[in-house]
N, C-alpha and C. Protein backbone atom coordinates (compact mmCIF):
# COMPACT_ATOMS: atom_id res chain seq x y z
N UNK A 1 0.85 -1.18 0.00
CA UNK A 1 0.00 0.00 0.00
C UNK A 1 0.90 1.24 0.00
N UNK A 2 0.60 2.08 -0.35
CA UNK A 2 1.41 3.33 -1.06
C UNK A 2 0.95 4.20 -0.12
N UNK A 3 2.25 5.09 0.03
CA UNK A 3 2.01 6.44 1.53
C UNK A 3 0.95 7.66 0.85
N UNK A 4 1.35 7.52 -0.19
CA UNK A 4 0.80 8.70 -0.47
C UNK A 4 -0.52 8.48 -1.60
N UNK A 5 -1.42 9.59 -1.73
CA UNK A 5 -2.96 9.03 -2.46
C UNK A 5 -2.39 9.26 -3.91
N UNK A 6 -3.49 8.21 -4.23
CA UNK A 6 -3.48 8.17 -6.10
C UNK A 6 -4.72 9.12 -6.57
N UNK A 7 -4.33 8.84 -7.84
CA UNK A 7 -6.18 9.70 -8.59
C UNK A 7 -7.09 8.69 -8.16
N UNK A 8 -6.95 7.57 -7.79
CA UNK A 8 -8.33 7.04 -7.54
C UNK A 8 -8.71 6.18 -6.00
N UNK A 9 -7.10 6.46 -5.31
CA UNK A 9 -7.53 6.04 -3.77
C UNK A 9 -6.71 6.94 -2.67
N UNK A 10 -7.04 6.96 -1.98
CA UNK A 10 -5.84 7.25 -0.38
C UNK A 10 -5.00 6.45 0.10
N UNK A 11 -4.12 7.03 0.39
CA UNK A 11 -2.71 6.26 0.57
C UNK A 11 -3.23 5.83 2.22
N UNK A 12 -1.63 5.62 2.48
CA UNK A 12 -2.15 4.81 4.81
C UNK A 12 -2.17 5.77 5.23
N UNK A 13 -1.10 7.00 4.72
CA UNK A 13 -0.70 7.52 6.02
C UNK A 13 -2.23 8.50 5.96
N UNK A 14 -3.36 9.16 5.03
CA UNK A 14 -4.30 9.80 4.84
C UNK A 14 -5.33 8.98 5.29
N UNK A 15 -5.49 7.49 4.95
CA UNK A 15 -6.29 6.65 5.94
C UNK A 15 -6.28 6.65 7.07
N UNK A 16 -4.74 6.82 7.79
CA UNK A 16 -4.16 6.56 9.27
C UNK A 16 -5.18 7.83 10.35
N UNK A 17 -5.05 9.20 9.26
CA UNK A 17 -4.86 10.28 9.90
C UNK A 17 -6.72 10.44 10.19
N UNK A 18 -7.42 9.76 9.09
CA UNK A 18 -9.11 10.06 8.45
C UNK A 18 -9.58 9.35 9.76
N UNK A 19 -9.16 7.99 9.77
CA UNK A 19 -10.07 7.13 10.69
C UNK A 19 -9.37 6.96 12.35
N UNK A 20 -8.00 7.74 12.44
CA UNK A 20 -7.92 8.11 13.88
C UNK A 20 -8.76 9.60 14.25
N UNK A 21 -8.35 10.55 13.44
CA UNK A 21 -8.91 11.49 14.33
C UNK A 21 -10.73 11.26 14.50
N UNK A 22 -11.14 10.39 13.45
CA UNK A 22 -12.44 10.31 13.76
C UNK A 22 -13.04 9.08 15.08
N UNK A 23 -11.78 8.69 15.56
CA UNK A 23 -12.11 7.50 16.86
C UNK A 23 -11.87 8.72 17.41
N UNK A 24 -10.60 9.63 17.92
CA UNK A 24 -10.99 10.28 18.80
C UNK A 24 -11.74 11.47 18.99
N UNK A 25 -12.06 11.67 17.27
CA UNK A 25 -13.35 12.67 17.57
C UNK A 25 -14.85 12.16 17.83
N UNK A 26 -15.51 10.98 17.90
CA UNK A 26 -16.46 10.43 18.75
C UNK A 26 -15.89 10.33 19.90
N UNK A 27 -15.18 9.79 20.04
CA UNK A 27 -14.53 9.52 21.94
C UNK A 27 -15.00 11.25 22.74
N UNK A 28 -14.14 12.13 21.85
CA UNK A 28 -14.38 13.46 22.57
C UNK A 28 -15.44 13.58 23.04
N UNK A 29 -16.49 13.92 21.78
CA UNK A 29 -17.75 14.24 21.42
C UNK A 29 -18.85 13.14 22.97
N UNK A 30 -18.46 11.96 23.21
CA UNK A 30 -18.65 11.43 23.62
C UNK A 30 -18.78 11.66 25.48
N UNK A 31 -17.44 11.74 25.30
CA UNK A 31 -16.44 11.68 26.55
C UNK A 31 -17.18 13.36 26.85
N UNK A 32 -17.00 14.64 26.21
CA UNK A 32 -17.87 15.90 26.69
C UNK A 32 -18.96 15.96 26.79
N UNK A 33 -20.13 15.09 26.35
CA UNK A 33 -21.58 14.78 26.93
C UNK A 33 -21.87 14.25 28.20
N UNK A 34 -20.87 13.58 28.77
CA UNK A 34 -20.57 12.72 30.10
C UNK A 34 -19.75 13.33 30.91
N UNK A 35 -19.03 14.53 30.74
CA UNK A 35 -18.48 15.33 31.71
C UNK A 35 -18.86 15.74 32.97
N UNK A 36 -19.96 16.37 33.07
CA UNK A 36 -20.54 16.80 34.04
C UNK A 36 -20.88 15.82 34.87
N UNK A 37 -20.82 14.14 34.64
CA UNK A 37 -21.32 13.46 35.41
C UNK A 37 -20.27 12.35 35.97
N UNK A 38 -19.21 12.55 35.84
CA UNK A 38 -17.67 12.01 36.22
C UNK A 38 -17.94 12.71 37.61
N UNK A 39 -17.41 11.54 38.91
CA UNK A 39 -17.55 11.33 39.87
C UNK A 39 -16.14 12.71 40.78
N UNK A 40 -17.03 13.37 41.79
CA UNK A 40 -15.86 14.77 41.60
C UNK A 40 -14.35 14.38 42.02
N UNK A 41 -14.35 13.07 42.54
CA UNK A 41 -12.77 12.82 42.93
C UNK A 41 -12.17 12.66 41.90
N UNK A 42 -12.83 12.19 40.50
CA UNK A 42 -11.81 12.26 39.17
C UNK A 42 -12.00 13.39 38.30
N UNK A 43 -13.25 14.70 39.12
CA UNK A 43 -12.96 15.30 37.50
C UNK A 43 -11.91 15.67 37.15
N UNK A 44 -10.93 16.89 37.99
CA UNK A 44 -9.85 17.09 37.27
C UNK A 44 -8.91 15.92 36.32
N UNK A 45 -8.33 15.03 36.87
CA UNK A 45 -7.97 14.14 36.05
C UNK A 45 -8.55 13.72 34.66
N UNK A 46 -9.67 14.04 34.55
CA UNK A 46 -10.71 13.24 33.57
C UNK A 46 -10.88 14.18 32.85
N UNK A 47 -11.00 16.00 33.15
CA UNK A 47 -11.14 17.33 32.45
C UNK A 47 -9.71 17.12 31.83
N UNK A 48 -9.12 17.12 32.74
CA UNK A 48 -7.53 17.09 31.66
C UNK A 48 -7.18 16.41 30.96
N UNK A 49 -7.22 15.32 31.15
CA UNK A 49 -7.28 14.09 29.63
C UNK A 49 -7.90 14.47 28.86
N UNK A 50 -8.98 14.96 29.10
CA UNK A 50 -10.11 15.61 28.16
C UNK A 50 -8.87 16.59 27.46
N UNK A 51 -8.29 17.61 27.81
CA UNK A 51 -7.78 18.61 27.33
C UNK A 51 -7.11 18.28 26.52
N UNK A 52 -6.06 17.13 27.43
CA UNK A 52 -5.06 16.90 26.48
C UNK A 52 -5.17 15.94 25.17
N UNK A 53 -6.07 15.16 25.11
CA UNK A 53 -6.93 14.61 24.10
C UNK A 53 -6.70 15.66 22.84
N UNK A 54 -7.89 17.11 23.23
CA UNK A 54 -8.01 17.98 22.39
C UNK A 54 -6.76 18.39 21.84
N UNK A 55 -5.97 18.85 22.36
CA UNK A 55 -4.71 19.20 22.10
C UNK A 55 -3.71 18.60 21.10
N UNK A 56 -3.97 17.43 21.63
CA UNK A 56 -3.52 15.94 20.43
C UNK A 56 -4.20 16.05 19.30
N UNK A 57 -5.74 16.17 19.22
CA UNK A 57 -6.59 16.28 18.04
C UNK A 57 -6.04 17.29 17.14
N UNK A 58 -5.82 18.62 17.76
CA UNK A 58 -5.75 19.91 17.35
C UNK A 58 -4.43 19.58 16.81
N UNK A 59 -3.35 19.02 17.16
CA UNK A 59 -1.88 18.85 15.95
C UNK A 59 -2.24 17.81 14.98
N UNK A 60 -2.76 17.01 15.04
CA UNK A 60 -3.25 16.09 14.21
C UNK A 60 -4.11 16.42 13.22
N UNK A 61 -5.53 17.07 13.31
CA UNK A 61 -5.45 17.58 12.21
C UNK A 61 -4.54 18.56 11.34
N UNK A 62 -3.98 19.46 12.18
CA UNK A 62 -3.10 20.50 11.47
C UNK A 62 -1.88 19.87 10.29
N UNK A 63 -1.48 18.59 11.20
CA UNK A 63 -1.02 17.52 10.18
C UNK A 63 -1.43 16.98 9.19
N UNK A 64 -2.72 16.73 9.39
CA UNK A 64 -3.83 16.15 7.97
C UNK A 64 -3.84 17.22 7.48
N UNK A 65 -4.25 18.63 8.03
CA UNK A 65 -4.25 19.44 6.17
C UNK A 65 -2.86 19.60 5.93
N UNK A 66 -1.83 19.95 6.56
CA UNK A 66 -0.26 19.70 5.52
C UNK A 66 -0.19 18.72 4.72
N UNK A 67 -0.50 17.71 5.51
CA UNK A 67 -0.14 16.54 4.39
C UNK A 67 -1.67 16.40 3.00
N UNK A 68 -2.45 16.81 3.86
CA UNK A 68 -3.56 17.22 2.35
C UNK A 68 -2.65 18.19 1.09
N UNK A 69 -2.26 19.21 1.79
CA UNK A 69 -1.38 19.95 0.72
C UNK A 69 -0.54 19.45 -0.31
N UNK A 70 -0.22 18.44 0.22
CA UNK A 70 1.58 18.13 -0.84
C UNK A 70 1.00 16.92 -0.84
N UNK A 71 -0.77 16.40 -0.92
CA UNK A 71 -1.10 15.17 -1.72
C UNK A 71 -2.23 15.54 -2.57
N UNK A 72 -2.04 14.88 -3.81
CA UNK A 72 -3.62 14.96 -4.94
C UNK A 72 -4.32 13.96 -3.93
N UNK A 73 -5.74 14.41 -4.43
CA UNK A 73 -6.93 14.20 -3.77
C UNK A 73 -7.60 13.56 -4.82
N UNK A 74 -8.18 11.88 -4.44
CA UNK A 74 -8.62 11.02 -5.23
C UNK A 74 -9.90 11.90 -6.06
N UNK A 75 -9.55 11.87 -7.30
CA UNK A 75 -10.99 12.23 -8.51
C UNK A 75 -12.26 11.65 -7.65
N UNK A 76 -13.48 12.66 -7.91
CA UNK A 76 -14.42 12.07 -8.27
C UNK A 76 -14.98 11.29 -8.97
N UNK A 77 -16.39 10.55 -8.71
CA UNK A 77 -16.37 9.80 -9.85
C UNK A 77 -17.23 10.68 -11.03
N UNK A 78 -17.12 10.36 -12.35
CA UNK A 78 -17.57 11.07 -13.57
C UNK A 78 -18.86 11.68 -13.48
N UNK A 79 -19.53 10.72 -12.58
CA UNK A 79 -21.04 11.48 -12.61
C UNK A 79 -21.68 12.17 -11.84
N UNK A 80 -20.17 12.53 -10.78
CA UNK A 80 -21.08 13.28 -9.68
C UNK A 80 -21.06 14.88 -10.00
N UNK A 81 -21.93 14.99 -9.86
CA UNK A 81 -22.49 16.18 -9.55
C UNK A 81 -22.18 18.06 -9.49
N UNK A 82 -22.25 19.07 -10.15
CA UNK A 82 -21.21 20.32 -9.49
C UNK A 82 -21.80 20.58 -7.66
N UNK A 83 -23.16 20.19 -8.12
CA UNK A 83 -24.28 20.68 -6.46
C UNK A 83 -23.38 19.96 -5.71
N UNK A 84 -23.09 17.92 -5.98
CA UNK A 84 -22.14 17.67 -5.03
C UNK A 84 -20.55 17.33 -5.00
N UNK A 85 -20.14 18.28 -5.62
CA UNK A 85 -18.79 18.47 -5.93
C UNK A 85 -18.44 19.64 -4.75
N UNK A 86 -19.35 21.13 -5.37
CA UNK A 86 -19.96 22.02 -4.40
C UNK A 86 -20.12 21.55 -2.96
N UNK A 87 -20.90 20.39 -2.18
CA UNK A 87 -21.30 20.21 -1.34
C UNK A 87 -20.33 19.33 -0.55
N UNK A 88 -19.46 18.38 -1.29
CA UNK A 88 -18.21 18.00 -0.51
C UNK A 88 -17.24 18.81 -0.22
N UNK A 89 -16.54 19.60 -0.88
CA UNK A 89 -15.96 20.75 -0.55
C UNK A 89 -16.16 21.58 0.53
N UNK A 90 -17.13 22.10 0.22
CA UNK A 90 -17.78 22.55 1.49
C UNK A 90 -18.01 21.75 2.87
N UNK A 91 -18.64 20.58 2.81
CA UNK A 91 -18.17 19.60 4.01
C UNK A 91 -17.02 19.50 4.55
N UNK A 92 -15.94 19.30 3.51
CA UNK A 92 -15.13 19.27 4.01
C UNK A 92 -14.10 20.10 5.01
N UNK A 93 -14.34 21.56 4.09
CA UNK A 93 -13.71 22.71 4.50
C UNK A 93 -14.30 23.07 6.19
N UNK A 94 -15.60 23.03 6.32
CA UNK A 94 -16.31 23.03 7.33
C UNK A 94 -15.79 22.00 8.45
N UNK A 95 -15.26 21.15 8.53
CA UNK A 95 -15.42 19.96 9.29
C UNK A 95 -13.79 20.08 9.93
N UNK A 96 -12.38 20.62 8.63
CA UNK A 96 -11.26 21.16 8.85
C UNK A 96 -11.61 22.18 9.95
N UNK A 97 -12.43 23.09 9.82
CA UNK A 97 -12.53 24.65 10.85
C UNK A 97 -12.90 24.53 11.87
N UNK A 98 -13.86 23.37 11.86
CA UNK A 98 -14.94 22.99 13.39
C UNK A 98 -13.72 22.39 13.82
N UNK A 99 -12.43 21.24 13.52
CA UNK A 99 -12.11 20.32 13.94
C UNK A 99 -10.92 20.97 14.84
N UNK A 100 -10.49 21.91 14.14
CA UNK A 100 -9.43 23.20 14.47
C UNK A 100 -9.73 24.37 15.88
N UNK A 101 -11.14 24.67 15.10
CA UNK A 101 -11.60 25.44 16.15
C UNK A 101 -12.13 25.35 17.49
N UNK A 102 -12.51 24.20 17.33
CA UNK A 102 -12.95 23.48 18.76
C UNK A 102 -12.48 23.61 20.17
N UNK A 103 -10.66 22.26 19.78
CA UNK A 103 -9.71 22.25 20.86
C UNK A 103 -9.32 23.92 20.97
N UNK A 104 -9.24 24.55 20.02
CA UNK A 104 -8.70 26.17 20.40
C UNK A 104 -9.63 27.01 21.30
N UNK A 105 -10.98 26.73 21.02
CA UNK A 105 -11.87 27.50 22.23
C UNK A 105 -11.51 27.27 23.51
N UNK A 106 -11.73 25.66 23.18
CA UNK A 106 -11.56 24.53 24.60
C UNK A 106 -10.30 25.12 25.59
N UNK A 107 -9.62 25.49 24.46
CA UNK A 107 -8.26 25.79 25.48
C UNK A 107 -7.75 26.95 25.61
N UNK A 108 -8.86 28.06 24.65
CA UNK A 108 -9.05 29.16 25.72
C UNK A 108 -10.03 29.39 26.64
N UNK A 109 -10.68 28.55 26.65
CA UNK A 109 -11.70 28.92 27.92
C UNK A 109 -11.17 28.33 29.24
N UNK A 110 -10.03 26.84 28.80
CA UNK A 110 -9.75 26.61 30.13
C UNK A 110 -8.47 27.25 30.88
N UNK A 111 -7.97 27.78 29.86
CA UNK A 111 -6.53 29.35 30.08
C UNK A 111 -7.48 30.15 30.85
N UNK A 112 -8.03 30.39 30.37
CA UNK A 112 -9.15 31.79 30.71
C UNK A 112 -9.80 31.16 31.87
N UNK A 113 -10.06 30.16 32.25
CA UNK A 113 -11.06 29.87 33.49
C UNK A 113 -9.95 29.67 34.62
N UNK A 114 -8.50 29.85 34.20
CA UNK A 114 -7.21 29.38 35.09
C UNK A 114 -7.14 27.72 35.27
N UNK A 115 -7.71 26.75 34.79
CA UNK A 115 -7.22 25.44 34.42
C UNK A 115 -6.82 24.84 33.23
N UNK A 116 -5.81 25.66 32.93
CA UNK A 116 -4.91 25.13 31.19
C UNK A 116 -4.44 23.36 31.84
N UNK A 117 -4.51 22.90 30.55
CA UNK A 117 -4.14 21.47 30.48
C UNK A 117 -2.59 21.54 30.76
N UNK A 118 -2.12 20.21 31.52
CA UNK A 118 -0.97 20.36 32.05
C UNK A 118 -0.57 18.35 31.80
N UNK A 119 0.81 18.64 31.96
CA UNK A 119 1.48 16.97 31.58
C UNK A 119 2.21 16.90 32.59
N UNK A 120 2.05 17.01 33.81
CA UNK A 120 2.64 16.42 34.98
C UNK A 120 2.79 18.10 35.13
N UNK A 121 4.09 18.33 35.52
CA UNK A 121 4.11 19.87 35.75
C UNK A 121 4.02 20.95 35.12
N UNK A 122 4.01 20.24 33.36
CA UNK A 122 4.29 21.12 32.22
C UNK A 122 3.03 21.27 32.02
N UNK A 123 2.88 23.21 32.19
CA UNK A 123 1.70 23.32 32.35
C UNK A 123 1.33 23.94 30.53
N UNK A 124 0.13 23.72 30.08
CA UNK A 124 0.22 24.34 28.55
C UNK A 124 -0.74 24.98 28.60
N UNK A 125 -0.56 26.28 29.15
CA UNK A 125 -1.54 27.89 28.84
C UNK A 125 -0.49 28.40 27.65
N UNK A 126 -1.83 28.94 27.45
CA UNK A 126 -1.67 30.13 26.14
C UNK A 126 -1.65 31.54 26.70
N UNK A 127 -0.96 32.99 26.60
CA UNK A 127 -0.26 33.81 27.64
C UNK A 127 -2.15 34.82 27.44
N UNK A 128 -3.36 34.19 28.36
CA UNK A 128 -4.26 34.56 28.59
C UNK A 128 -4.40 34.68 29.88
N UNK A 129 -5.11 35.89 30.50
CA UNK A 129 -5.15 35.85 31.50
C UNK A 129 -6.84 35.95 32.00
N UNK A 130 -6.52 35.40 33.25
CA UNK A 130 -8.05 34.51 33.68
C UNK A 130 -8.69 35.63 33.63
N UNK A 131 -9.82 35.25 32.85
CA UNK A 131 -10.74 35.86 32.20
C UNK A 131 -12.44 35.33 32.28
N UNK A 132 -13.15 35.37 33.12
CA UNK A 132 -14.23 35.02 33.54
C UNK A 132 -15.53 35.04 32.32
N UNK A 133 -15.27 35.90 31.30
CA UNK A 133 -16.08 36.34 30.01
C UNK A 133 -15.81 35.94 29.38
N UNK A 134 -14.60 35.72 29.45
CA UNK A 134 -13.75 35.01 27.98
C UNK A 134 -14.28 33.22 28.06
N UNK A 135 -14.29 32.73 29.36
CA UNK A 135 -13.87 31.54 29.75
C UNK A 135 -15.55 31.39 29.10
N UNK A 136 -16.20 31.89 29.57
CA UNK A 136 -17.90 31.97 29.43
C UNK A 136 -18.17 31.57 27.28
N UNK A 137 -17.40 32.52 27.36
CA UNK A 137 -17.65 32.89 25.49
C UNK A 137 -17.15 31.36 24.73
N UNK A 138 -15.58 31.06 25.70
CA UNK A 138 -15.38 30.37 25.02
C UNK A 138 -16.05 28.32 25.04
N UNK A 139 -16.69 28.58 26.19
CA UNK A 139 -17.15 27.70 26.61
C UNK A 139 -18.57 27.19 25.50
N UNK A 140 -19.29 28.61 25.34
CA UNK A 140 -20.03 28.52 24.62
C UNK A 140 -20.24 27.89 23.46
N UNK A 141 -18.93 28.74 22.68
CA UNK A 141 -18.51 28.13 21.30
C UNK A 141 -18.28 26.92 20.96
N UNK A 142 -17.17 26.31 22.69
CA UNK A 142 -16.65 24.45 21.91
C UNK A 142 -18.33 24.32 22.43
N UNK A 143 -19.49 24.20 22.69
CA UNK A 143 -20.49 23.43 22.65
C UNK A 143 -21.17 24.09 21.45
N UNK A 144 -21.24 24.80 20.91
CA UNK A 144 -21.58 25.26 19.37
C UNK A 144 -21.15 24.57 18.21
N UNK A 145 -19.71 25.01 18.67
CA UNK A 145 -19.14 23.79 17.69
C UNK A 145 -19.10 22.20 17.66
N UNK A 146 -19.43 22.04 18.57
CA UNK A 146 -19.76 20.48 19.20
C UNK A 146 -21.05 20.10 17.95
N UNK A 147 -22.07 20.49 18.45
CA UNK A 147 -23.50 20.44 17.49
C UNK A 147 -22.81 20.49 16.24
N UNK A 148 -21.85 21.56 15.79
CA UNK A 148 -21.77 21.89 14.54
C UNK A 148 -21.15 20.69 13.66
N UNK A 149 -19.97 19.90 14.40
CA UNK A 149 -19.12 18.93 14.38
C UNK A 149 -19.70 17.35 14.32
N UNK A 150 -21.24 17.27 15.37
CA UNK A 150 -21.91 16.09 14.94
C UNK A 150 -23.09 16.34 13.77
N UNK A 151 -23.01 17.80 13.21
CA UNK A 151 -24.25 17.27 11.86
C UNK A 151 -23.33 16.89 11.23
N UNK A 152 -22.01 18.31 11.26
CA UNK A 152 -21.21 17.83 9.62
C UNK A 152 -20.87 16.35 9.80
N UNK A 153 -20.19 15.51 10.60
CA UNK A 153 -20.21 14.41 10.29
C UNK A 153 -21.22 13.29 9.91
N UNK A 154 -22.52 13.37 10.49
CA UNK A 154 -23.24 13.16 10.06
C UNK A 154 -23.73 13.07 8.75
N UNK A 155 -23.40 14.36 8.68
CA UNK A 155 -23.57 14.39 6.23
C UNK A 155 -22.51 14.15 5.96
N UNK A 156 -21.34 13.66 6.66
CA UNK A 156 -20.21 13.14 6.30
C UNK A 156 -20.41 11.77 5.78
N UNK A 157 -20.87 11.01 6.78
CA UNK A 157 -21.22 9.61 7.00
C UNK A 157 -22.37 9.27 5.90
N UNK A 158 -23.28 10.09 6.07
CA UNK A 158 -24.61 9.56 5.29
C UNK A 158 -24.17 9.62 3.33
N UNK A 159 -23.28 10.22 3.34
CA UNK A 159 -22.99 11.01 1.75
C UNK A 159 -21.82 9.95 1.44
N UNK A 160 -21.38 9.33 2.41
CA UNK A 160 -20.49 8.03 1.98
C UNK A 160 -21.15 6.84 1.90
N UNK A 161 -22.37 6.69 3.15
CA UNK A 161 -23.69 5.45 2.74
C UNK A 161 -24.22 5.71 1.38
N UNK A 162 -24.96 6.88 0.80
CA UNK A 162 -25.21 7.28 -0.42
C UNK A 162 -24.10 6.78 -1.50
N UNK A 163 -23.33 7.12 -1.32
CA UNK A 163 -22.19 6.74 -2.65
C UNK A 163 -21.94 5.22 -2.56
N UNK A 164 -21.72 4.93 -1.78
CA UNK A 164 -21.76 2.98 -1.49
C UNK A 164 -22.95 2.41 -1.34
N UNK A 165 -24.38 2.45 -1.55
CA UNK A 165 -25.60 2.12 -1.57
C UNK A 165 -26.35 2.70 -2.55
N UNK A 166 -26.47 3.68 -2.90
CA UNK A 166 -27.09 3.96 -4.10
C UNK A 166 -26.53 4.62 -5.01
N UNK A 167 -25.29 5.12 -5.17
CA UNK A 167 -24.65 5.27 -6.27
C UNK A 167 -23.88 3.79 -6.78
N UNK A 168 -23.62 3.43 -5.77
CA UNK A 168 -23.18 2.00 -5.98
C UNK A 168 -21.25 2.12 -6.63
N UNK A 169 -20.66 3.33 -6.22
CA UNK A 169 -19.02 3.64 -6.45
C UNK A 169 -18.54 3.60 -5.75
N UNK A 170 -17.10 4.12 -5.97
CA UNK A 170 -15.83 3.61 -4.81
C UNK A 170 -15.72 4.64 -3.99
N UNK A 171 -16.62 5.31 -3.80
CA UNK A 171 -15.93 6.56 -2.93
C UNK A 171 -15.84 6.24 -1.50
N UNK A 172 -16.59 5.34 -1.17
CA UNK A 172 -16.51 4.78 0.70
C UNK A 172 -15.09 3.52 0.69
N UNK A 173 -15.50 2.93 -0.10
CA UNK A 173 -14.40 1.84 -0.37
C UNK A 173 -12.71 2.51 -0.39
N UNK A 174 -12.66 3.28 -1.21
CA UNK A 174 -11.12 3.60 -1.07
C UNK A 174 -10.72 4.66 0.31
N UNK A 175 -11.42 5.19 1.05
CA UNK A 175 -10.95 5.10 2.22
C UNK A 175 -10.82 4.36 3.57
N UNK A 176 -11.63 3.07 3.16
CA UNK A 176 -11.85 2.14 3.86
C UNK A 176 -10.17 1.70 4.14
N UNK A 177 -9.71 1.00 5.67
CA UNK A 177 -8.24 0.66 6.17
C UNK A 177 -8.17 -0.88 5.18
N UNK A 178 -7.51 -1.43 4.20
CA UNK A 178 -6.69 -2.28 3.89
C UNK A 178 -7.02 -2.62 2.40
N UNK A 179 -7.75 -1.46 1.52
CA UNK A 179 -7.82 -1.41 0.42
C UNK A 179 -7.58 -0.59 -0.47
């Protein structure tokens, strides 16, 4: 299997990057619906994994679009569509910004609330200072973007069932792991 994508599939390392950040973007998505109800002797521990999770997410994609850059992006197939040529693009671009913007709220609101994510002593604030409005605003947003992050995937998912069920093409198949 080849590192890098062809005109008509994705290479590993673009598979590697598609179907990890999307385990740990359900895990997140997951794992922040159940926050509030983590038992209080573990939240901190459990908020900060949380963080540092995000944090991990947030270089990881930044990695997937570099390496999107300096790779061609498998063709469509012949008959699709400009509406959904138009409409993947746009998914996509959308789903890059939510995926970006998220951990960055996340981790200014928890700079701003004075609990930046930390790795034993190494503490990782951003040079914000506790900010009670800010922490508020930004709190807001990663749950904005949260919603925003489970439709787009959602028409992520459903628009790859569509192309493998009733278009009946390769577009689910070649990002599938070992083909």
């Amino acid at each position: 299997m080849c590192a890098f994508n062809t005109s008509h599939s994705y290479g590993v390392v673009t598979k590697f990057f598609h179907w990890l950040i999307f385990i740990l973007v359900i895990g997140m998505l997951t794992a922040g619906y159940f926050l509030g109800d983590v038992p209080k002797d573990w939240q901190r521990t459990v908020f900060n994994l949380h963080k540092l999770t995000g944090l991990t997410l947030l270089c990881l994609v930044v990695l997937r679009f570099l390496w999107s850059l300096i790779n061609k992006k498998p063709v469509l197939p012949a008959s699709t569509t400009l509406l959904e040529k138009t409409g993947e693009g746009l998914v996509h671009g959308l789903l890059y910004l939510a995926l970006i913007a998220m951990p960055l709220v996340g981790w200014i609101g928890s700079t701003a609330g004075g609990r930046p994510p930390h790795l034993g002593s190494w503490i990782i604030a951003l040079p914000i200072a506790k900010d009670n409005q800010l922490k508020e605003w930004a709190f807001d947003w990663h749950g904005y973007i949260a919603i925003m992050l489970i439709t787009l995937i959602s028409v992520h998912i459903l628009a790859a069932l569509y192309h493998h069920f009733i278009r009946k093409d390769d577009v689910l198949k070649r990002m599938l792991p070992g083909r």
